[in-house]
C-alpha atoms as a PDB file:
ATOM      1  CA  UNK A   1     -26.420 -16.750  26.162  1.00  0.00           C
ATOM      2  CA  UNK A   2     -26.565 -14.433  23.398  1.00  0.00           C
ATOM      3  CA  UNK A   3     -23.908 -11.688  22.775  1.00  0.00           C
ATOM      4  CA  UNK A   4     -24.929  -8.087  20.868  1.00  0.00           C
ATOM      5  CA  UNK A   5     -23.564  -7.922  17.478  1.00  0.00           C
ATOM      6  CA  UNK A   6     -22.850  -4.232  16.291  1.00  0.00           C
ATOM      7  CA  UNK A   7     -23.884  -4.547  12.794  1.00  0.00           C
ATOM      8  CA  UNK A   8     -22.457  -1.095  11.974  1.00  0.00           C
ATOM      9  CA  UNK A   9     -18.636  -2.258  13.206  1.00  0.00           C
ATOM     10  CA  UNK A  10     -19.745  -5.462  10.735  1.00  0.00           C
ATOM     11  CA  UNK A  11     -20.243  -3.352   7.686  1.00  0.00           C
ATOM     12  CA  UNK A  12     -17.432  -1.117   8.491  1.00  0.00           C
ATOM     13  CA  UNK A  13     -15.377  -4.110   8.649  1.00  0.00           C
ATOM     14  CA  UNK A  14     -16.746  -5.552   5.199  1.00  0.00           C
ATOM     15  CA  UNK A  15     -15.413  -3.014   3.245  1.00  0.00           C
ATOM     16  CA  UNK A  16     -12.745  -1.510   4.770  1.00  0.00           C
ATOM     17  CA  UNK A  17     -10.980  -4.875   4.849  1.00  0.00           C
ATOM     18  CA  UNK A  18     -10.877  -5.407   1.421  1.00  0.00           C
ATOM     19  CA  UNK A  19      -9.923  -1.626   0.427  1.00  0.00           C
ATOM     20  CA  UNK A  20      -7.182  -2.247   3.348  1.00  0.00           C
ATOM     21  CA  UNK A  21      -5.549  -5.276   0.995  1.00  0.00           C
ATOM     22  CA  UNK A  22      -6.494  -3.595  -1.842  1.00  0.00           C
ATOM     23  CA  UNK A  23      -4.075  -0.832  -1.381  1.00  0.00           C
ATOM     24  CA  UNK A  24      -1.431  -2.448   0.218  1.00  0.00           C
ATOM     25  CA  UNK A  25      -1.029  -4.928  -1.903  1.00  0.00           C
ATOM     26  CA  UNK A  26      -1.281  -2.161  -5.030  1.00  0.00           C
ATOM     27  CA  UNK A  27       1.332   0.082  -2.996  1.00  0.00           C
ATOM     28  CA  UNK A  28       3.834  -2.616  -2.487  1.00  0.00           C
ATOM     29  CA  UNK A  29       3.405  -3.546  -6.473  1.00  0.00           C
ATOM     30  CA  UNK A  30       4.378  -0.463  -7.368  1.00  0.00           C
ATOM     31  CA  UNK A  31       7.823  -0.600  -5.204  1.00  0.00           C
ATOM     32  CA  UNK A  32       8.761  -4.134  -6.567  1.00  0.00           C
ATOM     33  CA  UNK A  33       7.728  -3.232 -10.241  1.00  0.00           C
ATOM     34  CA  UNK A  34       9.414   0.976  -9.917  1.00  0.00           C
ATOM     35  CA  UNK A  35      12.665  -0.851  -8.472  1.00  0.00           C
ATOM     36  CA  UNK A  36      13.234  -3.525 -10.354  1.00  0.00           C
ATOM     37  CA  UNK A  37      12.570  -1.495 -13.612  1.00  0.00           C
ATOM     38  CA  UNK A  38      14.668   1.283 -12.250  1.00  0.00           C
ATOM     39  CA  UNK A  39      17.348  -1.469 -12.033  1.00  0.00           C
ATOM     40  CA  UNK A  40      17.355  -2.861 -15.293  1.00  0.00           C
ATOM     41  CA  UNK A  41      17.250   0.574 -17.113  1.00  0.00           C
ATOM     42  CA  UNK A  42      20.086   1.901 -15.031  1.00  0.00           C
ATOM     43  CA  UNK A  43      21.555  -0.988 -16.283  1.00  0.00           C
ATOM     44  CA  UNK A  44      20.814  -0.337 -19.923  1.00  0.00           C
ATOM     45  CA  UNK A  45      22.206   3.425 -19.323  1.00  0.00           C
ATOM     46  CA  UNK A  46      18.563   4.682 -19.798  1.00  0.00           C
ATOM     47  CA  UNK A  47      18.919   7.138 -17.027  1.00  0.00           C
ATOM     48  CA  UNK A  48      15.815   9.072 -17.262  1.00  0.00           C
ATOM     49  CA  UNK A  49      13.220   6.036 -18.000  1.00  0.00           C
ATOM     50  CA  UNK A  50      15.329   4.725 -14.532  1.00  0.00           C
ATOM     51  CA  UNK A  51      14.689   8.402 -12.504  1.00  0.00           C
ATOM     52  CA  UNK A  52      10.771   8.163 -13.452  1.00  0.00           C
ATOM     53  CA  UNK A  53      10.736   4.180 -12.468  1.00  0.00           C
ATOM     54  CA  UNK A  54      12.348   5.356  -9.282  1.00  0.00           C
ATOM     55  CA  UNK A  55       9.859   7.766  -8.420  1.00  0.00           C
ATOM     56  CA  UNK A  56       7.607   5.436  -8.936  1.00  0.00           C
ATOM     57  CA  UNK A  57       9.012   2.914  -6.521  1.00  0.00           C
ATOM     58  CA  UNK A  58       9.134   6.119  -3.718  1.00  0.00           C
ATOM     59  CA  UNK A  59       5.532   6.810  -4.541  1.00  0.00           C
ATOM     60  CA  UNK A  60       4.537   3.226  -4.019  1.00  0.00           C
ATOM     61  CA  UNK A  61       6.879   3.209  -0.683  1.00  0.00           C
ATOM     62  CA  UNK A  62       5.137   6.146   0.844  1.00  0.00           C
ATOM     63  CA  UNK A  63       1.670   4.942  -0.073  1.00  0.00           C
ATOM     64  CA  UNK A  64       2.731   1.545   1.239  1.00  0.00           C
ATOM     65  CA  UNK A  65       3.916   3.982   4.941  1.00  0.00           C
ATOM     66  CA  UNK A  66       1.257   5.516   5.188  1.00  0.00           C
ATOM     67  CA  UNK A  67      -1.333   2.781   4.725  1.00  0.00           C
ATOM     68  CA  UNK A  68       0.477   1.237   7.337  1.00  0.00           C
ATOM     69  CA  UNK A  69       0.965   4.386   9.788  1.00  0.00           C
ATOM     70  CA  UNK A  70      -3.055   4.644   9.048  1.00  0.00           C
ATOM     71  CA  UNK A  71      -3.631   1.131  10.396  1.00  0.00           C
ATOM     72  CA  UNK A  72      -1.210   1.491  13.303  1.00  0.00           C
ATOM     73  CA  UNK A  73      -3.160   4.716  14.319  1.00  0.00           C
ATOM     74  CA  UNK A  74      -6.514   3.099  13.695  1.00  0.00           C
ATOM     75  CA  UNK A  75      -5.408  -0.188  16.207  1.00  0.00           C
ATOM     76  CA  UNK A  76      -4.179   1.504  18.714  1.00  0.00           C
ATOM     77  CA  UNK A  77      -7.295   4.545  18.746  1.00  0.00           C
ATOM     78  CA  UNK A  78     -10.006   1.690  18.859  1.00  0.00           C
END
């Protein structure tokens, strides 16, 4: 028996997989590297250099939300 393959789903998946790891794995990079900097100038009383590498680490937690709100939504729509 041979099943129907829907080639379009197959493309979609090709590239939207890769973008999908692409920027979650970019988005959780920024929250280790923004916190962890954050820390250690705190640390070395650079308080503004830590405020900036905090924002980063906020930026790179709400990318890292809504990629995954986006794929929620997107598994439970299809």
């Amino acid at each position: 028996m041979i099943g129907a393959v829907d080639t379009g789903a197959l493309y979609e998946l090709a590239w939207a997989a890769p973008l999908a790891v692409l920027v979650v794995t970019i988005a959780w990079g920024l929250v280790i590297r923004g916190t962890t900097s954050a820390l250690e100038a705190r640390r070395d009383g650079r308080t503004v250099p830590a405020g900036l590498h905090a924002l980063v680490a906020i930026a790179g937690a709400a990318l890292f939300t809504a990629a995954l709100v986006f794929g929620l939504i997107i598994m439970t729509t299809k």
